[in-house]
C-alpha atoms as a PDB file:
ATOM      1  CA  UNK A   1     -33.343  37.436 -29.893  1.00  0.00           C
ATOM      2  CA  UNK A   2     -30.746  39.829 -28.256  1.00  0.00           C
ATOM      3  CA  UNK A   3     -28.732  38.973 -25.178  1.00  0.00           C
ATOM      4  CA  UNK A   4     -28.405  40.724 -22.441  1.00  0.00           C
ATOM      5  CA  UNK A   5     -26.062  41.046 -19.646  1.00  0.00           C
ATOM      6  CA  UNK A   6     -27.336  41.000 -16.244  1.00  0.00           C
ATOM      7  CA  UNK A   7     -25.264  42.812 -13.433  1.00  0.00           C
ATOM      8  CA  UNK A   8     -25.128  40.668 -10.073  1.00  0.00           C
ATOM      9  CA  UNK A   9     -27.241  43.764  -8.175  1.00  0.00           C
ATOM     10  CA  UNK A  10     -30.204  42.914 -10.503  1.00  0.00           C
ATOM     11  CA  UNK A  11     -30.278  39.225 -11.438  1.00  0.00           C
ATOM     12  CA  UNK A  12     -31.915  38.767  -8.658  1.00  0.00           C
ATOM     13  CA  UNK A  13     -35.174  39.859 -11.250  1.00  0.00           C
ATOM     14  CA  UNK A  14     -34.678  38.099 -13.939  1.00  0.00           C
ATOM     15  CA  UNK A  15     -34.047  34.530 -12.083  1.00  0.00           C
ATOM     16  CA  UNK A  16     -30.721  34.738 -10.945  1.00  0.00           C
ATOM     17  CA  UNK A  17     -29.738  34.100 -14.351  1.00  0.00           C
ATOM     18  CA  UNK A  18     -26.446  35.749 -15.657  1.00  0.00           C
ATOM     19  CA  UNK A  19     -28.074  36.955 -19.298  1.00  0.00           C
ATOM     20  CA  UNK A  20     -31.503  36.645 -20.743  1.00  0.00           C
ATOM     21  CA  UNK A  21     -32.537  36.320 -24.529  1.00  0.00           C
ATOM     22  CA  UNK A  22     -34.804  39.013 -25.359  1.00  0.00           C
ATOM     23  CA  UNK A  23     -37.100  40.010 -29.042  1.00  0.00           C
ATOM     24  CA  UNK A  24     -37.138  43.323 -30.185  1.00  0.00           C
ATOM     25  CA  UNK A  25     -35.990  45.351 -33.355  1.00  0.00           C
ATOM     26  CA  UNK A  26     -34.244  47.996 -31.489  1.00  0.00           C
ATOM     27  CA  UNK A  27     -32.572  48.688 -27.838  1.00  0.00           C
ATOM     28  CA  UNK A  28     -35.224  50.162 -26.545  1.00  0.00           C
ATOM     29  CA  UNK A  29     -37.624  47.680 -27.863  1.00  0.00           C
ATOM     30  CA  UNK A  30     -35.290  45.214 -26.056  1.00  0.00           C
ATOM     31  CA  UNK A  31     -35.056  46.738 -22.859  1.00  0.00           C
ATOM     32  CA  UNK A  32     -38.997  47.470 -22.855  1.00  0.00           C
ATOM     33  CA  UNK A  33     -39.492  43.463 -23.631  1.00  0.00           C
ATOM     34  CA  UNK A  34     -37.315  42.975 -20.961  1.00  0.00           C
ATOM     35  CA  UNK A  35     -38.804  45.146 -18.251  1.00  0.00           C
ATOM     36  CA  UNK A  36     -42.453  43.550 -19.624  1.00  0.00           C
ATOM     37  CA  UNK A  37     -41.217  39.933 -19.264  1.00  0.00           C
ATOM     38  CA  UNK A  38     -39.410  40.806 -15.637  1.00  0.00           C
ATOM     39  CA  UNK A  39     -41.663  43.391 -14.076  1.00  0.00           C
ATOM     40  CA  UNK A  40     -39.424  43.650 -10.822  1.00  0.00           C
ATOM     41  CA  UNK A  41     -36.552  44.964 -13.020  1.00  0.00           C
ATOM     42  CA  UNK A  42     -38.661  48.227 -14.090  1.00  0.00           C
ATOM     43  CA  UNK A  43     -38.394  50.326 -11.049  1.00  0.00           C
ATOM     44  CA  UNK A  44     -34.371  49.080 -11.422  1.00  0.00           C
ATOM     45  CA  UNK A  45     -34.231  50.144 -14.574  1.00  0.00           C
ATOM     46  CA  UNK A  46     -36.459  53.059 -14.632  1.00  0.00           C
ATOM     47  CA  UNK A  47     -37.435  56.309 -12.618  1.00  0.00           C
ATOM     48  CA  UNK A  48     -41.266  56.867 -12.335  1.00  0.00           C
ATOM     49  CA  UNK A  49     -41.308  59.682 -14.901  1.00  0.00           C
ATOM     50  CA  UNK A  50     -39.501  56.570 -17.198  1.00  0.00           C
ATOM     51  CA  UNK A  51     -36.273  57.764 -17.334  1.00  0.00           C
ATOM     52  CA  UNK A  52     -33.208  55.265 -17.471  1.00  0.00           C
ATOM     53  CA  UNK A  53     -31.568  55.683 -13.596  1.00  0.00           C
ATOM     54  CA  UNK A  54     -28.605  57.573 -13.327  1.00  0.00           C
ATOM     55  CA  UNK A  55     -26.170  54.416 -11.798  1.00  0.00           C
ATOM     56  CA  UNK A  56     -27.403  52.504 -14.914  1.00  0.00           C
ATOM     57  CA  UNK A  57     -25.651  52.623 -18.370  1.00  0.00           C
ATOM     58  CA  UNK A  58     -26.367  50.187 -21.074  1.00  0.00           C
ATOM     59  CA  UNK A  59     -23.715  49.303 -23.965  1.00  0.00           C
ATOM     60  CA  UNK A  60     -23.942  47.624 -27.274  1.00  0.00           C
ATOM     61  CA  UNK A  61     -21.003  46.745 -28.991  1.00  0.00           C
ATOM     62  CA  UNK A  62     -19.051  47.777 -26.340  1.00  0.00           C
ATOM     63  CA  UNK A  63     -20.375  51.490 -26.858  1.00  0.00           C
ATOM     64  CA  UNK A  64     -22.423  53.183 -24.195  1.00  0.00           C
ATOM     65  CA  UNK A  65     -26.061  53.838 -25.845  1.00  0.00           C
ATOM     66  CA  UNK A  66     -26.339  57.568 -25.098  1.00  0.00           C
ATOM     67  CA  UNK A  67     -22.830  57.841 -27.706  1.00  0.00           C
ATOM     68  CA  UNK A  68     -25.018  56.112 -30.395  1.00  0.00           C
ATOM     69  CA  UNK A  69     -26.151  58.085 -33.342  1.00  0.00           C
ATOM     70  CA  UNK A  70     -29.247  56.799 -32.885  1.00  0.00           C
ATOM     71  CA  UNK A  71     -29.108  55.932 -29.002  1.00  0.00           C
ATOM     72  CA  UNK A  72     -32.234  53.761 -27.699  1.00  0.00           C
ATOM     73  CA  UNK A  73     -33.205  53.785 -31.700  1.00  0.00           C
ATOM     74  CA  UNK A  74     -30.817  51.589 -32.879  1.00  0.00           C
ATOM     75  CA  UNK A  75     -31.327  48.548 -34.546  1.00  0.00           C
ATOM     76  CA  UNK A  76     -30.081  45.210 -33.171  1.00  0.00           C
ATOM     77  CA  UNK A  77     -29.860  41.604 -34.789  1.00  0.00           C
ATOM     78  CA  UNK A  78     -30.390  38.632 -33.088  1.00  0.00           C
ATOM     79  CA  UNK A  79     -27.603  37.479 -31.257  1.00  0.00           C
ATOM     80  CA  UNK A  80     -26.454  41.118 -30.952  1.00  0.00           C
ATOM     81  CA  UNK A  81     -25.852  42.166 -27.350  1.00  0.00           C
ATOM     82  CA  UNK A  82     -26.628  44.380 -24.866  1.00  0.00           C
ATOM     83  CA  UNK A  83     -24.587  44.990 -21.693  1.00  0.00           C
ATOM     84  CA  UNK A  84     -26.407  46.702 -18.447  1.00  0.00           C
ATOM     85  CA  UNK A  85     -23.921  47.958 -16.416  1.00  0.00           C
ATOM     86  CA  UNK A  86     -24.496  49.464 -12.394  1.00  0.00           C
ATOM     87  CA  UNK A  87     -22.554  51.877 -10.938  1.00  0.00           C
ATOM     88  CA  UNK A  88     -21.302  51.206  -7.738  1.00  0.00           C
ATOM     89  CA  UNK A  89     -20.846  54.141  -5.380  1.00  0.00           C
ATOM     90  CA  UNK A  90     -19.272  53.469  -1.765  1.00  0.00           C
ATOM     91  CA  UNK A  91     -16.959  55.405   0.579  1.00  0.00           C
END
């Protein structure tokens, strides 16, 4: 399973809990197990044409996904983890 780092804005959906252990094979594969297992977090996560939202970013290995060769592709091990990090915008 991979581990996941839940911002304070959304762990609110997954149980107030700080990380979550998650299956998959690959980030996206992750982050769609996620959203299944925690419904609330899709709309949080995702537009409604399924896009990732803009104040979102999500890192693995301290790398932002979208500057992976393979981006949501890329393989993960378990115990490999994923960060999910929201922007914060204020004035």
């Amino acid at each position: 399973m991979s581990i996941i780092n839940i911002p304070s804005p959304l762990q609110s959906y997954v149980e107030g809990q700080k990380s979550v252990d998650i299956d998959g094979s690959s980030i996206e594969e992750v982050i769609l197990n996620l959203v299944e297992k925690y419904p609330g977090l899709k709309q949080q996560i995702f537009d409604p044409q399924g896009n990732m939202r803009a104040f979102l970013a999500i890192f693995f290995g301290g790398v932002k996904i979208n500057d992976l060769k393979d981006g949501f592709h890329t393989l993960v091990k378990e115990e490999d983890q994923l960060d999910i990090i929201a922007s914060m915008a204020g004035g």
